[in-house]
Structures are given as C-alpha cells and as structure tokens.
Protein backbone atom coordinates (compact mmCIF):
# COMPACT_ATOMS: atom_id res chain seq x y z
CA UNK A 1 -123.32 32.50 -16.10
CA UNK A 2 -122.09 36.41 -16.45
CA UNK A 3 -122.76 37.87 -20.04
CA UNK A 4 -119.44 37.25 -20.88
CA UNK A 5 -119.66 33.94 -20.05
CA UNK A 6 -121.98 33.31 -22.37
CA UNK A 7 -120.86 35.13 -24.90
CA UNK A 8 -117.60 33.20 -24.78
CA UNK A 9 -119.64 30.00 -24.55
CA UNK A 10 -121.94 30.74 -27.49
CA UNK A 11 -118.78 31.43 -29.48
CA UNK A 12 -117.43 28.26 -28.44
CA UNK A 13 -120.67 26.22 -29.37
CA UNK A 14 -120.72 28.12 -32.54
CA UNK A 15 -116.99 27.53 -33.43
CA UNK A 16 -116.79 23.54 -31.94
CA UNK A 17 -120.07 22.61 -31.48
CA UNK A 18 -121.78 21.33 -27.74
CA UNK A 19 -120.63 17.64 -28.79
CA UNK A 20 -116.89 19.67 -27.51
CA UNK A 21 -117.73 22.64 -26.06
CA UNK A 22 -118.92 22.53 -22.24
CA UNK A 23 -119.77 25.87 -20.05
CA UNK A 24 -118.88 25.51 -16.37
CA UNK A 25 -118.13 21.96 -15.77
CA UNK A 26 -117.89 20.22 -12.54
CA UNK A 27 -114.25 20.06 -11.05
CA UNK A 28 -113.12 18.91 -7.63
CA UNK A 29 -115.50 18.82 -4.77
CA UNK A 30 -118.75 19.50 -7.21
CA UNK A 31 -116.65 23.15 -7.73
CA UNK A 32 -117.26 25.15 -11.12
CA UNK A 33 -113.34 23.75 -13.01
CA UNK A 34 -113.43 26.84 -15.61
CA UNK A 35 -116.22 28.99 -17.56
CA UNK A 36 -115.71 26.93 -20.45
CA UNK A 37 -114.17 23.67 -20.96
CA UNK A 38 -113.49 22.08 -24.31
CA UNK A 39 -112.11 18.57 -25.27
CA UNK A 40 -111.77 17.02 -28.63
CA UNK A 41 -109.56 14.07 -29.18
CA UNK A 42 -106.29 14.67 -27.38
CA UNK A 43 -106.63 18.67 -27.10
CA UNK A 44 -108.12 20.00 -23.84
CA UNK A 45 -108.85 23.83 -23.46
CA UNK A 46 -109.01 25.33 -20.75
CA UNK A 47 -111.08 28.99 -20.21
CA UNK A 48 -111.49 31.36 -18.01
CA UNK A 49 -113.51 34.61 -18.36
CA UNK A 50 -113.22 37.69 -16.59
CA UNK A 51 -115.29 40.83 -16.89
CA UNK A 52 -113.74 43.62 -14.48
CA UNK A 53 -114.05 47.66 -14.44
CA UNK A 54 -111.36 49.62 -14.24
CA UNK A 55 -111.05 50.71 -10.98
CA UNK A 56 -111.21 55.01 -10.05
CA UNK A 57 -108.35 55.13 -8.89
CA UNK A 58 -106.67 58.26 -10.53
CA UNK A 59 -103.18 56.82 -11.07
CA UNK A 60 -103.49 55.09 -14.49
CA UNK A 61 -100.58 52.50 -13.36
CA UNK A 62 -102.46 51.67 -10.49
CA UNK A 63 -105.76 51.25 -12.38
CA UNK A 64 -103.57 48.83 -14.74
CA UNK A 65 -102.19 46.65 -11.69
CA UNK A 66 -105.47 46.25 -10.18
CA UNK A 67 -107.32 45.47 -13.21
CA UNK A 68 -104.91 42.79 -14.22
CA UNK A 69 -104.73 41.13 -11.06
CA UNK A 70 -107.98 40.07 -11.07
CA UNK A 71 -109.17 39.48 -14.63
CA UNK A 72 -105.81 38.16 -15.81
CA UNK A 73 -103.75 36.88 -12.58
CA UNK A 74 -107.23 35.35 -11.00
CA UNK A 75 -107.90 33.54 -14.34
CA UNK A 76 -104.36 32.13 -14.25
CA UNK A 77 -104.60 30.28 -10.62
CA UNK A 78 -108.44 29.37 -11.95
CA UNK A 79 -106.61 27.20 -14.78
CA UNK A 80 -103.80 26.31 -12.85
CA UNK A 81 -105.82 25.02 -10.53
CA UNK A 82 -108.26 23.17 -13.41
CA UNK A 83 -105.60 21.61 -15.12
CA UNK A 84 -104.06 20.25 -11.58
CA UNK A 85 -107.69 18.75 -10.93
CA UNK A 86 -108.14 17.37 -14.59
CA UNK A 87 -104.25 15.34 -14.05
CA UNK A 88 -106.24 13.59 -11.50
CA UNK A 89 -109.10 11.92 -13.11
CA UNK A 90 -110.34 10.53 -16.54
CA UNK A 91 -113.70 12.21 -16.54
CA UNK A 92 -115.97 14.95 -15.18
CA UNK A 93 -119.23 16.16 -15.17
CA UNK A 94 -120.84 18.43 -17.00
CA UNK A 95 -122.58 21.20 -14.63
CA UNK A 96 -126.36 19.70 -14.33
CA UNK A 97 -124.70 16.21 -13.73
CA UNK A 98 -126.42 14.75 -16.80
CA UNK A 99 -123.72 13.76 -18.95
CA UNK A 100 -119.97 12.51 -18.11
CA UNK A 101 -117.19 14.01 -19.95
CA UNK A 102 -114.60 11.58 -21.01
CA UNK A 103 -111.02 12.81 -21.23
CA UNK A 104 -108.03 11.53 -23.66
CA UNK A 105 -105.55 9.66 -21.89
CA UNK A 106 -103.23 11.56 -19.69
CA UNK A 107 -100.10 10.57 -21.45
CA UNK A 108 -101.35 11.82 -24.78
CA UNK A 109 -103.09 15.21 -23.55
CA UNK A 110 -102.48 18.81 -25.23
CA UNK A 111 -103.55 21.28 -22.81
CA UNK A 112 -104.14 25.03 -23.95
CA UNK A 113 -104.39 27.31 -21.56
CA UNK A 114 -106.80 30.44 -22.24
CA UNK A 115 -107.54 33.66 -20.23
CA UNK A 116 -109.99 35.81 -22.15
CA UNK A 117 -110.02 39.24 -20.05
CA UNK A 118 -112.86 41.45 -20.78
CA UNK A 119 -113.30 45.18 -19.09
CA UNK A 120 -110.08 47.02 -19.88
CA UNK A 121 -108.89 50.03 -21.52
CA UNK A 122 -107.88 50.24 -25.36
CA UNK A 123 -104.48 51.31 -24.64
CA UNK A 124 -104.07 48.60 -21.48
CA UNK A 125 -101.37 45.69 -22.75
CA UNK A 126 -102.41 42.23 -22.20
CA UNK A 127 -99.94 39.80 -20.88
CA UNK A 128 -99.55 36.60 -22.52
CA UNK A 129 -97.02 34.20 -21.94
CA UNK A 130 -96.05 31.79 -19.12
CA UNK A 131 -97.56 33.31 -15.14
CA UNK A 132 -95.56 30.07 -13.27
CA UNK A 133 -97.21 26.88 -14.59
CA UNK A 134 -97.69 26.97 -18.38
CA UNK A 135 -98.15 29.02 -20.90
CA UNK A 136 -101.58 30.96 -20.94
CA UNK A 137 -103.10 32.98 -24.20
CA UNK A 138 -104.67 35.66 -22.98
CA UNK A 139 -107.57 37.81 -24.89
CA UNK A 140 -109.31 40.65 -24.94
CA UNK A 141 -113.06 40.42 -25.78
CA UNK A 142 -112.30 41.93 -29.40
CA UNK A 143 -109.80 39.78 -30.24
CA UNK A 144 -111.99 36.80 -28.77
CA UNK A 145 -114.68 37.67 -31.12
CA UNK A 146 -112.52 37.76 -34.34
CA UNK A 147 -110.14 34.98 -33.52
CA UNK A 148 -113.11 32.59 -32.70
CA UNK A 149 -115.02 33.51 -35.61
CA UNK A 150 -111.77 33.19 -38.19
CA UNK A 151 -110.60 29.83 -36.89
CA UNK A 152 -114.23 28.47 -36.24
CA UNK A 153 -112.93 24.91 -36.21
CA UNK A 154 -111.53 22.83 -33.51
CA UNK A 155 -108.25 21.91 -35.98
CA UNK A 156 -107.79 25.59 -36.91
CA UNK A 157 -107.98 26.67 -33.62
CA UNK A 158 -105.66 24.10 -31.72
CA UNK A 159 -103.01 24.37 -34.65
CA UNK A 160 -103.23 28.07 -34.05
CA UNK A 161 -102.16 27.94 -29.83
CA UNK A 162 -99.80 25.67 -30.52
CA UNK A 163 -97.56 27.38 -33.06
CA UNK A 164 -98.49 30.66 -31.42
CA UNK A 165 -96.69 28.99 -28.18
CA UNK A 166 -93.86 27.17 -29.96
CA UNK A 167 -93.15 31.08 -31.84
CA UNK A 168 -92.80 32.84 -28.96
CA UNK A 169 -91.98 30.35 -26.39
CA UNK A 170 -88.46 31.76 -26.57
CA UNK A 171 -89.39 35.42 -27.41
CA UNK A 172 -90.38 38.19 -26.24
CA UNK A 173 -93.40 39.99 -28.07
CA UNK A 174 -95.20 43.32 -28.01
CA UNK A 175 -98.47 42.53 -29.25
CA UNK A 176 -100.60 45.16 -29.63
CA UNK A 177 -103.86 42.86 -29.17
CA UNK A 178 -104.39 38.95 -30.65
CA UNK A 179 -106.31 40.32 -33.78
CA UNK A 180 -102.93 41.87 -34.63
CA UNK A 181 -100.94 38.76 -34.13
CA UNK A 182 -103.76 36.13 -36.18
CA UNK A 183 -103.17 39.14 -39.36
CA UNK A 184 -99.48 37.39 -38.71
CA UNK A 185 -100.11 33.88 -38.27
CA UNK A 186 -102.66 33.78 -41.29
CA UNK A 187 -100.58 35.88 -43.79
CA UNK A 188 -96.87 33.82 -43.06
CA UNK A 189 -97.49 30.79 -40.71
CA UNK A 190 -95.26 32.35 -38.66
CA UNK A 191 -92.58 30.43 -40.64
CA UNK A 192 -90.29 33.21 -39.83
CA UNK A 193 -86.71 33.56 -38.94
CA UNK A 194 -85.67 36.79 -36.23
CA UNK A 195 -82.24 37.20 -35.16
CA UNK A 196 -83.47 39.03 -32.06
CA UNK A 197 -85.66 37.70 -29.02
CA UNK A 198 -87.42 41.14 -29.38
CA UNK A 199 -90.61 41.11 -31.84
CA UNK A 200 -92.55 44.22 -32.61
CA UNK A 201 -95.63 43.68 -34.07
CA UNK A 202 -97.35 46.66 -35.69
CA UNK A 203 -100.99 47.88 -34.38
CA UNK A 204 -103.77 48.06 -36.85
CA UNK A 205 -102.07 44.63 -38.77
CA UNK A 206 -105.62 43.16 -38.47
CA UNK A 207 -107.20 46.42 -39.87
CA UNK A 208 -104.66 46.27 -42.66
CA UNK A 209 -105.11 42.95 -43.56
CA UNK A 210 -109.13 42.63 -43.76
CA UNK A 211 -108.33 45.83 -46.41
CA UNK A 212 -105.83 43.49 -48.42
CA UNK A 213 -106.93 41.76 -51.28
CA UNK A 214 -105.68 38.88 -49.98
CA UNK A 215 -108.42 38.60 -47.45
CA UNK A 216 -111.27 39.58 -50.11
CA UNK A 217 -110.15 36.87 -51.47
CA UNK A 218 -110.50 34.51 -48.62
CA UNK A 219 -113.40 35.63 -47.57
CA UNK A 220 -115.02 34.82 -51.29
CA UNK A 221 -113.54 31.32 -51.27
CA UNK A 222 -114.30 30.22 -47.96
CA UNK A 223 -118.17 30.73 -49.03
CA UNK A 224 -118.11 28.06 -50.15
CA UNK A 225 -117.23 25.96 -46.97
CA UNK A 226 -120.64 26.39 -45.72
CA UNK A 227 -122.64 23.65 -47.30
CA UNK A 228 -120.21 21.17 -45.25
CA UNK A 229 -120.94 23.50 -42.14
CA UNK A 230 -124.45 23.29 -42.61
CA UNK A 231 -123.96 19.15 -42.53
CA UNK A 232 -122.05 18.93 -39.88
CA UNK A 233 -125.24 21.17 -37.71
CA UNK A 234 -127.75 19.28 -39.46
CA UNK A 235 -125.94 15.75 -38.29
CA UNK A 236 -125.48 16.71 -35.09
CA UNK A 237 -129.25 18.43 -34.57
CA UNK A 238 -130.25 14.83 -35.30
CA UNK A 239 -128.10 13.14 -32.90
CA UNK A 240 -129.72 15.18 -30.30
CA UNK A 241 -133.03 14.86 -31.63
CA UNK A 242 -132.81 11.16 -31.53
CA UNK A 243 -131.09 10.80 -28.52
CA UNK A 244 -132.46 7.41 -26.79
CA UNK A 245 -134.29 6.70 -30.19
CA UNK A 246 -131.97 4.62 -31.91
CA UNK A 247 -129.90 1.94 -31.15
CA UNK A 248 -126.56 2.52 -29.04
CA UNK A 249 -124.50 1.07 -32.18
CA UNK A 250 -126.27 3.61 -34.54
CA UNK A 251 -125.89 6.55 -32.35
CA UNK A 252 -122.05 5.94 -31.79
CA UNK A 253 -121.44 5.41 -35.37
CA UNK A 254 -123.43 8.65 -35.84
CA UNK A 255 -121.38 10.31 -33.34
CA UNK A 256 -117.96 9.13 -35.13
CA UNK A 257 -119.07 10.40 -38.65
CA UNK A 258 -119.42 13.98 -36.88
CA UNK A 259 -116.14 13.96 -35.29
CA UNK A 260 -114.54 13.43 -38.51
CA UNK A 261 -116.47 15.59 -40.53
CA UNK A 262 -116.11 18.16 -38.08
CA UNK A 263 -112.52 18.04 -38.04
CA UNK A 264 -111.77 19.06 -40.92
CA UNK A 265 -110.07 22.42 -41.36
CA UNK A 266 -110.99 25.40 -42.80
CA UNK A 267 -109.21 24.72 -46.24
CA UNK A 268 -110.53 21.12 -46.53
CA UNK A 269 -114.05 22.25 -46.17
CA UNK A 270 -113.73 24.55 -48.98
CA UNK A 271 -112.83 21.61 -51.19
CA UNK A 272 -115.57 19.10 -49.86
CA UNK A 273 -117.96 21.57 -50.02
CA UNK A 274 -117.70 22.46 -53.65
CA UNK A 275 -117.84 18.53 -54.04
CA UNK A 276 -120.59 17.94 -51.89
CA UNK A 277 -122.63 20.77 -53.47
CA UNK A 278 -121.91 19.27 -57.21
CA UNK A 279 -122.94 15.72 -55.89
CA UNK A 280 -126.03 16.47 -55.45
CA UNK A 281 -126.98 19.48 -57.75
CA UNK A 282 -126.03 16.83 -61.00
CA UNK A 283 -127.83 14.09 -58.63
CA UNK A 284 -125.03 11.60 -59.35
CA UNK A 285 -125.79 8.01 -58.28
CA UNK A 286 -122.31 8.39 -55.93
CA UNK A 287 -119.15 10.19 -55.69
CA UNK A 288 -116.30 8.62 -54.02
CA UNK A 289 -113.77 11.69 -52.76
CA UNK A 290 -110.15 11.60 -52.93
CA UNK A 291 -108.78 11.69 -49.76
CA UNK A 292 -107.35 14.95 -48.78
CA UNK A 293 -103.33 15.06 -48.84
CA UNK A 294 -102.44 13.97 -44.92
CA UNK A 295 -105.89 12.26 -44.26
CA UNK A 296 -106.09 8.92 -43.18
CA UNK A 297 -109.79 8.75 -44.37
CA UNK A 298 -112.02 9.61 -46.97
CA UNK A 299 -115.78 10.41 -47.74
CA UNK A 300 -118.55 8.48 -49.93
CA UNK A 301 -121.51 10.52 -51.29
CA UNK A 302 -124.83 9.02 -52.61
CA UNK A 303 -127.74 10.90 -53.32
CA UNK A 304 -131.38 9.44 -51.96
CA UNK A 305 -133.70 8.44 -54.61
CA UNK A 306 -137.45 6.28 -54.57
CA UNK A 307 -135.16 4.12 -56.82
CA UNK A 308 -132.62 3.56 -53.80
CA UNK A 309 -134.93 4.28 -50.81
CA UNK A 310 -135.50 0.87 -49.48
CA UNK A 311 -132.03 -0.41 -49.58
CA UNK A 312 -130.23 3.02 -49.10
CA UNK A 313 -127.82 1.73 -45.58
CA UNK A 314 -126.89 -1.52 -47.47
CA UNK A 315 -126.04 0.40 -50.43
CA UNK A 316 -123.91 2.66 -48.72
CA UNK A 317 -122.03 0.15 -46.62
CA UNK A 318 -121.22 -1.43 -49.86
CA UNK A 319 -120.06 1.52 -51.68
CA UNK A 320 -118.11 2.67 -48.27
CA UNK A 321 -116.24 -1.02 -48.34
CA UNK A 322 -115.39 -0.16 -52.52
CA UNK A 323 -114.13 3.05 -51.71
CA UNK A 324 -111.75 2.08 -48.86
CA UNK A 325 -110.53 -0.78 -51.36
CA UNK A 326 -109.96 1.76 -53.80
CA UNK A 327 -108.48 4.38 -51.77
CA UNK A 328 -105.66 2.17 -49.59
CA UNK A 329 -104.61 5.11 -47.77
CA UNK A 330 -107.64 5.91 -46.08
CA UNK A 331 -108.28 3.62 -43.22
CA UNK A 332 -112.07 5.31 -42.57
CA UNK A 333 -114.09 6.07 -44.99
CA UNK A 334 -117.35 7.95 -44.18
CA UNK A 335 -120.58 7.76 -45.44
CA UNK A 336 -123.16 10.37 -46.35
CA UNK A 337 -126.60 9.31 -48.05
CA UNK A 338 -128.88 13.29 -48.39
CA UNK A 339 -131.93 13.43 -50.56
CA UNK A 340 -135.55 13.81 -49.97
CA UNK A 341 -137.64 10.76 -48.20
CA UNK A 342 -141.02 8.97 -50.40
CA UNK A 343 -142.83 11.29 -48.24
CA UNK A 344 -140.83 14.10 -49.72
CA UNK A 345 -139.05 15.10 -46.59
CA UNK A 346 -135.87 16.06 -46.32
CA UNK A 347 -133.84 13.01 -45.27
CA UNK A 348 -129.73 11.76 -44.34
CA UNK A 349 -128.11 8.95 -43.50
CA UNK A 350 -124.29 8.03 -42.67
CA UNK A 351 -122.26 5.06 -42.68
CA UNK A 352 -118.73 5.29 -40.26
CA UNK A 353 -116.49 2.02 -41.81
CA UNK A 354 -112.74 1.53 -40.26
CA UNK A 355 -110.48 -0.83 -41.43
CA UNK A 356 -107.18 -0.34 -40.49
CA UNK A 357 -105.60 -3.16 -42.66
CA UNK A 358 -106.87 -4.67 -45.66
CA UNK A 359 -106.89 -8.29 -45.99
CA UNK A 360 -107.64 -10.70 -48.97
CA UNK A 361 -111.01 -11.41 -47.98
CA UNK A 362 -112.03 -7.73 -47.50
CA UNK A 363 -110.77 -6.91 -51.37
CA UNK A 364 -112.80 -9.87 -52.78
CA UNK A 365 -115.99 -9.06 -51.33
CA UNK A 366 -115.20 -5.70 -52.60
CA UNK A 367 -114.63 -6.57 -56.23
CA UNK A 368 -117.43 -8.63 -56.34
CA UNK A 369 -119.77 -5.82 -55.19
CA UNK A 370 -117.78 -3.58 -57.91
CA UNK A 371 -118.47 -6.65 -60.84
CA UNK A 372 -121.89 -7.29 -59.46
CA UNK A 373 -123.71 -3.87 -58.72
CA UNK A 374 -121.25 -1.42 -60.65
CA UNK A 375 -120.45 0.28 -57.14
CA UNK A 376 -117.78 2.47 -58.38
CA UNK A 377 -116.93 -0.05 -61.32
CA UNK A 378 -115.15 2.49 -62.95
CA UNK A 379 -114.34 4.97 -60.64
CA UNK A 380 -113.03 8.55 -61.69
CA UNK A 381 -110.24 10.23 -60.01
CA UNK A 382 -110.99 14.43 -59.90
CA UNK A 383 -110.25 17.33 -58.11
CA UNK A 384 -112.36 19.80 -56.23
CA UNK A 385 -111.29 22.46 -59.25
CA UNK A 386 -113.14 20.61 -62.07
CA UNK A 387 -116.51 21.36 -60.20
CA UNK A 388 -116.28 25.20 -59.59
C-alpha cells in the first residue's frame, strides 16, 4: 500500500472498525477491486486513492487537466469497474485470502462511490458529481481527514453520501472543498429550499464554523460519547483475541452485539454513554435503557459482582428476556455484563436476544423471572438527562 493508502485505510479502521473496513480486497481474476472496501449491512463503499504531483508543465490549465485525469478520472473507471465486478458475485476475498467477505443481497445494496484525490493544488477544484456511471464523492486529503474524523461512524457517514447525493443530484454546486460543504450539512441538514440549480457555497464555512459556538458546544457534548467508543474497541479486541477459542454460537452472538452497538450514531452514543458511565459509577445491580426514538432494539446493563460472578450469562439472559417484555418495541435487546473478575481482572460479557414477536409463553416466563428474582420488578423509566 502507498502512504495514502494507508492513511485512508487507518482512517477507515478508526472510523468503522476492521470488522467493516477492508484495504485492497480481491476483485476479478485475484485483481486488487479498490484501495479500500467497506461493507456494513446493506451499504457498500467503494474507494479509491490517488496520490499524483502536479505535473511542470507551465500552463496552469494544463497542469489541472493532467492532474485530474489521473487521480480523479483513473479512480472513476477503478470504481466503475469494482462495482461492475461486485454485481457479479455475493462475496470476495480479502487480500491475503484468509477471510471471505460476505456481501448484502444485490437487490437491497446502497453503493457509495468515493474518489479521495490527494496531490493537488489549494486553488485546484475538485469535481464531484456523476463521470458516466454513478455518482462519485470526490475528496481531497484535507477534507478526508476532517470528514472521516467528524462522522466516525458507519450510520453518520452513509446518511451523510446519501443526502449529499439526493441535494445535489439535480444541482449544480461550487464547492470550495468537502470540509466546506459538511460546515453545511451539519449546521442545516441540508433541509433547504433554492429556487436556482446554481449553489454557491462560501470558502472558509468549515473555518467559520469550528469558531462558532455552536461547535464548542458539540465538541463538549460529544465527550461524552467515548465511554461507548471505548466498548465497542474493547468488544471487538476480544473477538479477535478469541478467535477459534470459543464456540461458533458465542462468537456470532458476540459479533451481532458489536454490529449493533456500533451502529449507533453519533447522537445516540452521547446518550448511552452518559448511561453507561452512571451504571456503573453508582454500581447498580441493572439498568434496562429506553430504547432510542426509531430503534427497533434496546440495551440491558448489569454490573459484575463476586455476588453475581458464577451465574452472571444466566442472569443476563434473564434480565435481556424482562427487558424485551417490557420494552415491546424493541425486537433485540442487547446485553452488556462489565465489572472486575474474582481474580480482580477486568472482565465483560454480552448477551444478543431477538424476538421478533412476542407470544404468550415468552411473557409468562418473563413475569415469572420478574415475581421470582426481582429482574426489573419495578422497573424505572428515565432519560439520559437525569444522569448528567
């Protein structure tokens, strides 16, 4: 890999984790597909890096042409040519052969398209838009640096291409560089109305906005996102740790608590992580969340003690089953046992439940666990605001 390659890589592991995030995959014919490739449910992205000089040449126009043709033009046919490959098959490898990369079902794919074109001059414009066969983002190495680091989920980031596409699909935009047009998107939505198919966008909108007080405010809050960060890379350091260690069943219910956790937004983690944190500062016996408005799940928290240690997975299953009674909405509920082991080391453990439906049965053996063991017996409704 080139230095930028793995500095777009290392961004992408940092942002999505390696559980979605895979440099240089195999495409057709053994080939390199793209310099990144990442997949996570139904969203596929697509990357390409180039890293070209400006040529010499002393006409300026020329040097533009030149350098665009091959770090923006070349990265086009290289996804073109990926996503034509990847509309053939349900799977590829990843580059040392050792693991197989499952892909969402064809019919149900979102594919975003992304060019990231490092080597060119300050004042050089970068295209973006549609070059013949879908739309392509294309950025600059700045703007690849703050964009990746400000939407450093998988959620934020996909929602972000696709209402970037659907906003100027129809439009056409002078953007000074991406950095300019995120200050947009994260200040209004883009739930804006233009008369005109002509959009200006000011230069230095980023540079404003990481001045406003709006952002100093952001920045504060989103602090406290980072105890759920830090569990979703201490979760997944132990699936890879463990790899081959633990049972099949175990690991894949492992891997399913991740995915959810991880794909939570930016906003949601600030709220789960002031819970989380409270949880298990007070050392509550167990904290059954809310689910988030829009979620189809929800999240059980029990802190490990020597009084629970022996029975801590059937405790949790049992006060995962409670909480999905009590919270009908969420058909998964996922949960997360942290504490310290009788040897004193730090120790986790997760429960993934799905039920789709509820039936008579279920709800029984749910109240009876309630009546029996107090799981939840009289379970409080709060908000992430009563523990800040």
């Amino acid at each position: 890999m080139t230095p930028s390659e793995k500095f777009v890589a290392e961004l992408c592991r940092k942002s999505f984790l390696p559980f979605w995030s895979f440099p240089n995959p195999l495409g057709k014919k053994g080939k390199e597909l793209c310099d990144v490739f990442v997949v996570c449910e139904n969203h596929i992205v697509i990357i390409s890096v180039k890293d070209i000089t400006v040529s010499n040449h002393p006409d300026e126009n020329i040097q533009y042409e030149r350098w665009v043709k091959k770090a923006i033009h070349e990265s086009a046919d290289q996804i073109y040519g990926a996503e034509r490959f990847l509309n053939s098959v349900d799977k590829i490898l990843t580059k040392d052969r050792s693991r197989v990369i499952k892909l969402p079902d064809k019919k149900q794919r979102i594919i975003h398209r992304i060019a990231i074109a490092f080597g060119s001059k300050p004042e050089f414009p970068i295209e973006t838009g549609n070059f013949g066969k879908g739309f392509i983002h294309v950025l600059d190495e700045r703007s690849t640096w703050i964009v990746l680091n400000e939407l450093d989920t998988i959620t934020d980031f996909t929602n972000y291409l696709i209402a970037k596409e659907k906003f100027i699909v129809d439009k056409t935009i002078l953007i000074p560089s991406e950095a300019d047009f995120l200050a947009l998107y994260l200040q209004t939505g883009l739930d804006l109305t233009y008369p005109a198919d002509l959009i200006t966008i000011d230069a230095d909108m980023w540079h404003d906005y990481q001045r406003s007080k709006e952002y100093s405010k952001w920045r504060r809050e989103i602090q406290l996102r980072f105890i759920w960060d830090e569990l979703i890379e201490n979760m997944y350091e132990y699936q890879l740790n463990n790899h081959g260690k633990v049972s099949s069943e175990r690991m894949s219910e492992l891997e399913l608590s991740v995915r959810t956790i991880n794909l939570e937004p930016r906003i949601n983690r600030i709220e789960l992580g002031i819970v989380l944190e409270n949880a298990f500062k007070k050392k509550v016996n167990a904290r059954m969340i809310q689910p988030i408005a829009g979620s189809n799940h929800t999240y059980v928290l029990m802190p490990l003690t020597d009084k629970n240690w022996e029975d801590k997975e059937k405790e949790l299953i049992m006060r995962c089953c409670v909480a999905r009674v009590e919270n009908p909405e969420a058909e998964i509920v996922v949960g997360i046992a942290l504490g310290k082991c009788l040897k004193g080391e730090s120790h986790f453990d997760v429960c993934y439940l799905e039920v789709p439906e509820l039936d008579d049965q279920f709800i029984q053996n749910a109240r009876i666990v309630q009546e029996e063991l107090g799981y939840f017996s009289n379970p409080k409704r709060s908000h992430s605001k009563d523990y800040r």
